[in-house]
N, C-alpha and C. Protein backbone atom coordinates (compact mmCIF):
# COMPACT_ATOMS: atom_id res chain seq x y z
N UNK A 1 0.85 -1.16 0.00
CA UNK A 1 0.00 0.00 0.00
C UNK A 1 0.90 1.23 0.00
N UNK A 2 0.59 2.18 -1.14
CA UNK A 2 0.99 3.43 -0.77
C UNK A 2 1.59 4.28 0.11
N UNK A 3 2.00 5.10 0.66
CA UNK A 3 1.93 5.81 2.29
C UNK A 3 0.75 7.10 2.01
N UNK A 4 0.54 7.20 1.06
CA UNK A 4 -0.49 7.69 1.06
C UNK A 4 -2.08 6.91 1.23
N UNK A 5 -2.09 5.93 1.19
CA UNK A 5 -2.75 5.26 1.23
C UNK A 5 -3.18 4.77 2.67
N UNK A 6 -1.96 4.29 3.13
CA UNK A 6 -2.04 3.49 4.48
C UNK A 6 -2.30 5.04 5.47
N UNK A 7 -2.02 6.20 5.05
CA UNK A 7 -1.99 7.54 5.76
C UNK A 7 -3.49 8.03 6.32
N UNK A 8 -4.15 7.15 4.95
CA UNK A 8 -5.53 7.93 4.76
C UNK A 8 -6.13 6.58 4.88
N UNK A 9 -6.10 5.14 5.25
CA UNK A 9 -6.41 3.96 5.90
C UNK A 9 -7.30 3.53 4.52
N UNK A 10 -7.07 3.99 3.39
CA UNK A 10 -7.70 3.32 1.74
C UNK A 10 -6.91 2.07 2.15
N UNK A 11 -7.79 1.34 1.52
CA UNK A 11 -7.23 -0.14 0.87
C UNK A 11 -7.60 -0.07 -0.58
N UNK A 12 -6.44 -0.75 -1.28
CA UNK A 12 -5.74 -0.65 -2.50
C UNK A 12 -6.80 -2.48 -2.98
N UNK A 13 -7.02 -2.55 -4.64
CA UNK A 13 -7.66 -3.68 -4.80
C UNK A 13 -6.45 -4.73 -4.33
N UNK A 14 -5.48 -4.89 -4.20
CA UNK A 14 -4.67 -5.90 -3.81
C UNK A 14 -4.61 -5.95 -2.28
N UNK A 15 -5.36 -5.62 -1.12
CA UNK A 15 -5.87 -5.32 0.10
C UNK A 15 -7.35 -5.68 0.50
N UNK A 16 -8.28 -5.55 -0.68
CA UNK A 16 -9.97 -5.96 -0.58
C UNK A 16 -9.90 -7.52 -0.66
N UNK A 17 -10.03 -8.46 -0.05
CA UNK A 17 -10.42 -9.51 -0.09
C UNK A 17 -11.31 -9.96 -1.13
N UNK A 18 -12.73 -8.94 -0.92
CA UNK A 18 -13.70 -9.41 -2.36
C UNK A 18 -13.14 -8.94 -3.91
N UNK A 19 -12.46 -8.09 -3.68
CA UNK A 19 -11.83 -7.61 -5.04
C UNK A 19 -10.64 -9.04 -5.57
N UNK A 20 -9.78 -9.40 -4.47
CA UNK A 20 -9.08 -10.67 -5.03
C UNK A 20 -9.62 -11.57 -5.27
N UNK A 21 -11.01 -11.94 -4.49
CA UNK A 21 -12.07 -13.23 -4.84
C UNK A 21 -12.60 -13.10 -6.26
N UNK A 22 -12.46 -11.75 -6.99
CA UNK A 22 -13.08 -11.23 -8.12
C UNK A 22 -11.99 -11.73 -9.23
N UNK A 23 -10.96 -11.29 -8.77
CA UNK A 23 -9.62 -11.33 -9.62
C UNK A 23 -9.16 -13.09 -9.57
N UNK A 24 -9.11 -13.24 -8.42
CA UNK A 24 -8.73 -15.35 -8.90
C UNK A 24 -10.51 -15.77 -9.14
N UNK A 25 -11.56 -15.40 -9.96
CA UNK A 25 -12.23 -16.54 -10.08
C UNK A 25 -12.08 -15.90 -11.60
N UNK A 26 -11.62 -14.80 -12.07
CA UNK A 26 -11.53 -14.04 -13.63
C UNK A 26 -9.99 -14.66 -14.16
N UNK A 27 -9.63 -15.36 -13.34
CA UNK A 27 -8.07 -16.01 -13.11
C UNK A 27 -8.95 -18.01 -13.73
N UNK A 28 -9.47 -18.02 -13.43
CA UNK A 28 -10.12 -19.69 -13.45
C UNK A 28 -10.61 -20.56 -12.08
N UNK A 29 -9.96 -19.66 -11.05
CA UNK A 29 -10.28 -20.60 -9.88
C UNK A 29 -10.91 -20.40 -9.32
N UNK A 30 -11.06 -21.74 -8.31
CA UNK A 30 -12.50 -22.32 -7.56
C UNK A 30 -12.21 -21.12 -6.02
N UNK A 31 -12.96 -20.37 -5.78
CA UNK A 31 -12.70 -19.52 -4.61
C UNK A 31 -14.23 -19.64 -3.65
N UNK A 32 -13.60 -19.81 -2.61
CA UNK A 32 -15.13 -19.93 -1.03
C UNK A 32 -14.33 -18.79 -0.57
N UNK A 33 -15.62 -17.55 -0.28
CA UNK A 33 -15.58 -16.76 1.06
C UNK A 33 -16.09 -17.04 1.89
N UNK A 34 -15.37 -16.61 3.26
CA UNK A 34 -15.26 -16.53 4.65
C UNK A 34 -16.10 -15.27 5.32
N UNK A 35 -17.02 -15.33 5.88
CA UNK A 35 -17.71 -14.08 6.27
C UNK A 35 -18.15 -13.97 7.87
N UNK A 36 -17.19 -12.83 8.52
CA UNK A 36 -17.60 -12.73 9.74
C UNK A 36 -19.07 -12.51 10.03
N UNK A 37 -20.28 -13.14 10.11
CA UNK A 37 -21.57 -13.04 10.03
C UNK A 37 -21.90 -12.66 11.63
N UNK A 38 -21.33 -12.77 12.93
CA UNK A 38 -21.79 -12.60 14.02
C UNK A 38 -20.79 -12.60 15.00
N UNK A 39 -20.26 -11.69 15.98
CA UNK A 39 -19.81 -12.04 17.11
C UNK A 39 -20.29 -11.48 18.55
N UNK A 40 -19.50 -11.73 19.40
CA UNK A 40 -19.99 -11.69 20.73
C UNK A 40 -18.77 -11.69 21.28
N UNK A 41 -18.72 -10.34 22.96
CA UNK A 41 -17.69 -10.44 23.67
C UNK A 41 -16.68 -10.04 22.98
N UNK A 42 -15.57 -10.35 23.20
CA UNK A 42 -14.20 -9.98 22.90
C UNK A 42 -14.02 -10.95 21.21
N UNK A 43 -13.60 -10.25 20.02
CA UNK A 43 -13.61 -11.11 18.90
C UNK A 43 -12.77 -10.15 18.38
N UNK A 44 -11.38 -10.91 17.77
CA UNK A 44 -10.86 -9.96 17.08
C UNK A 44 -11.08 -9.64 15.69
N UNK A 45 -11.86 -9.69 14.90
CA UNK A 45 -12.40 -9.22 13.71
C UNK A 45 -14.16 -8.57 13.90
N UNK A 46 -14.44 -7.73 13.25
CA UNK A 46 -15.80 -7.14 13.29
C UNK A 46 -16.80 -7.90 12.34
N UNK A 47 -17.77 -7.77 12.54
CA UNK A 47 -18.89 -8.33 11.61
C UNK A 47 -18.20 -8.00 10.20
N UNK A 48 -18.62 -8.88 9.59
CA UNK A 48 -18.35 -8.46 8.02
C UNK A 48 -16.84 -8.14 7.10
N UNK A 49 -15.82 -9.07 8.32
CA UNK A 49 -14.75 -9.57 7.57
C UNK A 49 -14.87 -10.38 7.13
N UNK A 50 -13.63 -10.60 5.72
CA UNK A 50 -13.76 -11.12 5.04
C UNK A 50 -11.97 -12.04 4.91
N UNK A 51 -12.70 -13.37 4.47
CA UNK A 51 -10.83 -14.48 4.39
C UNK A 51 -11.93 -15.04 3.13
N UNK A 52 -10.89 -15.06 1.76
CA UNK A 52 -11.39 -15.92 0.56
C UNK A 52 -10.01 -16.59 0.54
N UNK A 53 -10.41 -17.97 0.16
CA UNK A 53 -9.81 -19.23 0.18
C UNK A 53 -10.09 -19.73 -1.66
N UNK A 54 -8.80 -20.13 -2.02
CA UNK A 54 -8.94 -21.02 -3.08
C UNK A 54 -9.05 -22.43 -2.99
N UNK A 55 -8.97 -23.31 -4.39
CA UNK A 55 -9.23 -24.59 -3.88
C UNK A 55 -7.26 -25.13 -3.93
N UNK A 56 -6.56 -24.29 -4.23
CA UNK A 56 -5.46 -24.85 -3.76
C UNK A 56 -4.29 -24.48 -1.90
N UNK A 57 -5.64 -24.00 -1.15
CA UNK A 57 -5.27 -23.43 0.12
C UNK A 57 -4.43 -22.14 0.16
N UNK A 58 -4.63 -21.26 -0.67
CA UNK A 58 -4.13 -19.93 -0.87
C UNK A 58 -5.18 -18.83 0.02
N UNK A 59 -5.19 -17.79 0.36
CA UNK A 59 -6.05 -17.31 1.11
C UNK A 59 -5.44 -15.74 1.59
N UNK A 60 -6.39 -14.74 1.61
CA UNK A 60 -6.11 -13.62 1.65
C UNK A 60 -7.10 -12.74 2.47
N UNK A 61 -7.13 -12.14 3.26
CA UNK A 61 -7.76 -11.57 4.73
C UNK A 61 -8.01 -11.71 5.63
N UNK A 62 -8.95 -11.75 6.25
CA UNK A 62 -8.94 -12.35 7.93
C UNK A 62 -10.37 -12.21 7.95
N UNK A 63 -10.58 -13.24 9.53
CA UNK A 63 -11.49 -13.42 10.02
C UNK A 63 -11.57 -13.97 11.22
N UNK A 64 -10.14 -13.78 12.13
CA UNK A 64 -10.22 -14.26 13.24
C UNK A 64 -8.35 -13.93 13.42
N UNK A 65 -7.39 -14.86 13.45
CA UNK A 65 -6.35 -14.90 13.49
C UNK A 65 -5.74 -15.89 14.01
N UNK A 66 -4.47 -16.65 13.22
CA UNK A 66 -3.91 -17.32 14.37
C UNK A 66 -5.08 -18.91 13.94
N UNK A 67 -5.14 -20.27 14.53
CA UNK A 67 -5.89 -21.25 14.76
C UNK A 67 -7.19 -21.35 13.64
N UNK A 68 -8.32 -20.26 14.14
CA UNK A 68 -9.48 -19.96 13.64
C UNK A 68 -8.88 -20.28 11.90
N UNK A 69 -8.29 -18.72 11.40
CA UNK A 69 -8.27 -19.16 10.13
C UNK A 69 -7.80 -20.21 9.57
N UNK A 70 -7.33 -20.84 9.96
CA UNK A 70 -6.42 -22.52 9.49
C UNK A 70 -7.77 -23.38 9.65
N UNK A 71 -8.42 -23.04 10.54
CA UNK A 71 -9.67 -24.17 10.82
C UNK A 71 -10.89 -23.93 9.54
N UNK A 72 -11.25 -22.40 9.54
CA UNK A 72 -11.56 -21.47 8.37
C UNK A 72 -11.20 -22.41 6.90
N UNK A 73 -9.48 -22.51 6.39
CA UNK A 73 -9.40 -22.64 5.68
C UNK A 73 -9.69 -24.12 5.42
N UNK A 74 -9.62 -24.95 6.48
CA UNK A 74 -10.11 -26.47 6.02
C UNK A 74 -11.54 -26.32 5.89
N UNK A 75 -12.58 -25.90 6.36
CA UNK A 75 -13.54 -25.78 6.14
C UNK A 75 -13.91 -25.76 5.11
N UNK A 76 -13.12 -24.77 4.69
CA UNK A 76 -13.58 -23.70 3.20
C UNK A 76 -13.00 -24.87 1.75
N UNK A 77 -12.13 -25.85 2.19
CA UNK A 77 -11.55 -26.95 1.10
C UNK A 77 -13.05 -28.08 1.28
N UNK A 78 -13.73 -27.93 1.78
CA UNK A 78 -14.73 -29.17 1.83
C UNK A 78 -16.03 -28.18 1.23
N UNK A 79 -16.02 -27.10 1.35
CA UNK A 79 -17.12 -26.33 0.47
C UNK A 79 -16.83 -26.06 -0.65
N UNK A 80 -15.46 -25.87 -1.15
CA UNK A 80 -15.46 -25.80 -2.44
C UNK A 80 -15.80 -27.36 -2.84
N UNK A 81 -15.59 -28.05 -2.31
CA UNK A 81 -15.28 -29.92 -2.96
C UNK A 81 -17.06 -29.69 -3.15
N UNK A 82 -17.82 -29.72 -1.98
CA UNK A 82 -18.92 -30.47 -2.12
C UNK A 82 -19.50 -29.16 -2.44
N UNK A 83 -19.15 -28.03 -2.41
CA UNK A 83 -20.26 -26.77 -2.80
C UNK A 83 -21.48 -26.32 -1.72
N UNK A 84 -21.71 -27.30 -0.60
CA UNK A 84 -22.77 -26.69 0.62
C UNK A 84 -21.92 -25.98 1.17
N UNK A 85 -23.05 -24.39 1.41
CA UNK A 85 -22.27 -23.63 2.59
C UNK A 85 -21.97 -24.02 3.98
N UNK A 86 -21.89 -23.74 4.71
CA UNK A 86 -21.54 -23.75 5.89
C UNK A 86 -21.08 -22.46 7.28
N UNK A 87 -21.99 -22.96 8.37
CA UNK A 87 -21.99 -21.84 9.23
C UNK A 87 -21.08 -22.58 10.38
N UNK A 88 -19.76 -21.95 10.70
CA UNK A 88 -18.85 -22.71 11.63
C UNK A 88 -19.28 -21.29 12.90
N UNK A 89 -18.88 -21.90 14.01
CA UNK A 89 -18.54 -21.07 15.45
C UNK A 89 -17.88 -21.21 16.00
N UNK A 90 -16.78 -20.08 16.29
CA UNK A 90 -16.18 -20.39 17.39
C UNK A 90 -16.28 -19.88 18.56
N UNK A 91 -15.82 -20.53 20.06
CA UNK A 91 -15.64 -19.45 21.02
C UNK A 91 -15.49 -20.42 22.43
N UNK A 92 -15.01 -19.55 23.47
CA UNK A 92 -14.66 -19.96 24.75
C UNK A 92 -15.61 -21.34 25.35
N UNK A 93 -16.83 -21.24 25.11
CA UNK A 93 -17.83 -22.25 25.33
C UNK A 93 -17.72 -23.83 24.41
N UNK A 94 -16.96 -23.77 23.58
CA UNK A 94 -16.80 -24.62 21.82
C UNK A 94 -15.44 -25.26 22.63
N UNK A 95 -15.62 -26.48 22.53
CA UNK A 95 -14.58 -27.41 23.34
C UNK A 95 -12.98 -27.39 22.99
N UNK A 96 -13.33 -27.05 21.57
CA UNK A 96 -11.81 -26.52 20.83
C UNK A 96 -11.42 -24.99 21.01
N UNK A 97 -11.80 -24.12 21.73
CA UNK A 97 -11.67 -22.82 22.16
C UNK A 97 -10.35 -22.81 21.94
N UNK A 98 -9.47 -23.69 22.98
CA UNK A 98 -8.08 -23.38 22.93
C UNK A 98 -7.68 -23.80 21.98
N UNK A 99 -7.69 -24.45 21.10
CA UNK A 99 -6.79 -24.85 19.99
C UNK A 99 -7.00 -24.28 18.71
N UNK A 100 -8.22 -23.24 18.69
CA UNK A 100 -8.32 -22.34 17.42
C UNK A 100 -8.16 -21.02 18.20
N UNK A 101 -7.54 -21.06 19.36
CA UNK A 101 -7.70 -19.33 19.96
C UNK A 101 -8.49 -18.27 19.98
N UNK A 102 -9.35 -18.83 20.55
CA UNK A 102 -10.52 -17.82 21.03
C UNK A 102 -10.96 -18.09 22.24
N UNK A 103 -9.45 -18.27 23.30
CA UNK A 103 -9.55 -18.26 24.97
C UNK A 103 -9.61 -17.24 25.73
N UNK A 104 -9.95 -15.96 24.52
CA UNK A 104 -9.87 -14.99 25.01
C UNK A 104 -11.22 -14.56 25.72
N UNK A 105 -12.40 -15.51 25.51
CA UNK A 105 -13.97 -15.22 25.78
C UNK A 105 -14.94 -14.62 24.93
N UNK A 106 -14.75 -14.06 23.58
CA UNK A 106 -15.04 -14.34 22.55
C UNK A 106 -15.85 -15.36 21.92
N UNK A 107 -16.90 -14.88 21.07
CA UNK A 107 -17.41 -16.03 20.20
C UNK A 107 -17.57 -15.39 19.02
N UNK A 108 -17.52 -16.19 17.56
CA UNK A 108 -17.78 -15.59 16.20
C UNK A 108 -18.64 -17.06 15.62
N UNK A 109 -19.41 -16.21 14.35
CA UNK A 109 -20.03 -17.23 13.78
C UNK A 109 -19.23 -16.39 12.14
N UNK A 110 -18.85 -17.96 11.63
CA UNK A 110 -18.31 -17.28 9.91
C UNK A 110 -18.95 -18.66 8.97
N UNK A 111 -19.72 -17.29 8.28
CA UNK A 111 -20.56 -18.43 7.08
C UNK A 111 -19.63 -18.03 5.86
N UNK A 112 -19.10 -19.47 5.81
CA UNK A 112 -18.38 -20.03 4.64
C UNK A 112 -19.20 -20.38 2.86
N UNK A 113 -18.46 -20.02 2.16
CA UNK A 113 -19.93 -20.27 0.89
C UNK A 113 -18.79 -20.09 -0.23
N UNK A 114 -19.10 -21.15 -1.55
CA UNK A 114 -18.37 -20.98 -2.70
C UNK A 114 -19.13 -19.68 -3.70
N UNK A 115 -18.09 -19.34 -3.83
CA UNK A 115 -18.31 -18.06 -5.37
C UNK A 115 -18.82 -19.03 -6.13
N UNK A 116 -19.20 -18.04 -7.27
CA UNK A 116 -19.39 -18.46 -8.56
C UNK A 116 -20.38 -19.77 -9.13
C-alpha cells in the first residue's frame, strides 16, 4: 500500500479480499468466502470480515487470526469440494476454544460459501 494510502487507511484492490475473490475466479479458480456473520464479547475481527480461500489453500484476509483461520481454511476446502455452505462457530464455550484461539472469551459465527 501506498503511504499515502495506508496515511488515509484506503485499501488498495490488492488489500480488498472481495476484489481478489473477483480477480482469482476471472483467473479460473474455484474460490469460497469466509464471512464474519456474528460475534460476541471480545472477537478480534468485526462483523463483516472477510478471508477468501482457493481450492489450492491460498487465502487472503482475515477473520479471526492465528488457529481460527487454518480451521476457516479447512472448512472452506470441503465447500469448495462439495459446494454446501456452511456456518462454523467459534468461542470460549466450543470445546476446541483453545486450539483455534478464542480463549480470550469471545465467540464468532463465519458463514463459509463458494463463489461463482
Amino acid at each position: 500500500m501506498s503511504d499515502t494510502n495506508e496515511q488515509f487507511g484506503k485499501q488498495t484492490r490488492q488489500d480488498d479480499p472481495l476484489m481478489i475473490a473477483e480477480d482469482w475466479m476471472k483467473a479460473g479458480r474455484d474460490v469460497a468466502i469466509a464471512t464474519v456473520v456474528e460475534t460476541w464479547g471480545s472477537a478480534p475481527r468485526p462483523v463483516g470480515s472477510h478471508l477468501v480461500i482457493d481450492a489450492e489453500g491460498n487465502f487472503e484476509g482475515s477473520v479471526s487470526g492465528g488457529c481460527v483461520e487454518g480451521a476457516v481454511v479447512a472448512e472452506a476446502a470441503d465447500v469448495l469440494a462439495q459446494g454446501t455452505p456452511r456456518m462454523l462457530e467459534f468461542g470460549v464455550a466450543d470445546e476446541t476454544a483453545w486450539e483455534v484461539g478464542l480463549s480470550c472469551g469471545g465467540r464468532i459465527k463465519v458463514f463459509v460459501e463458494r463463489l461463482g
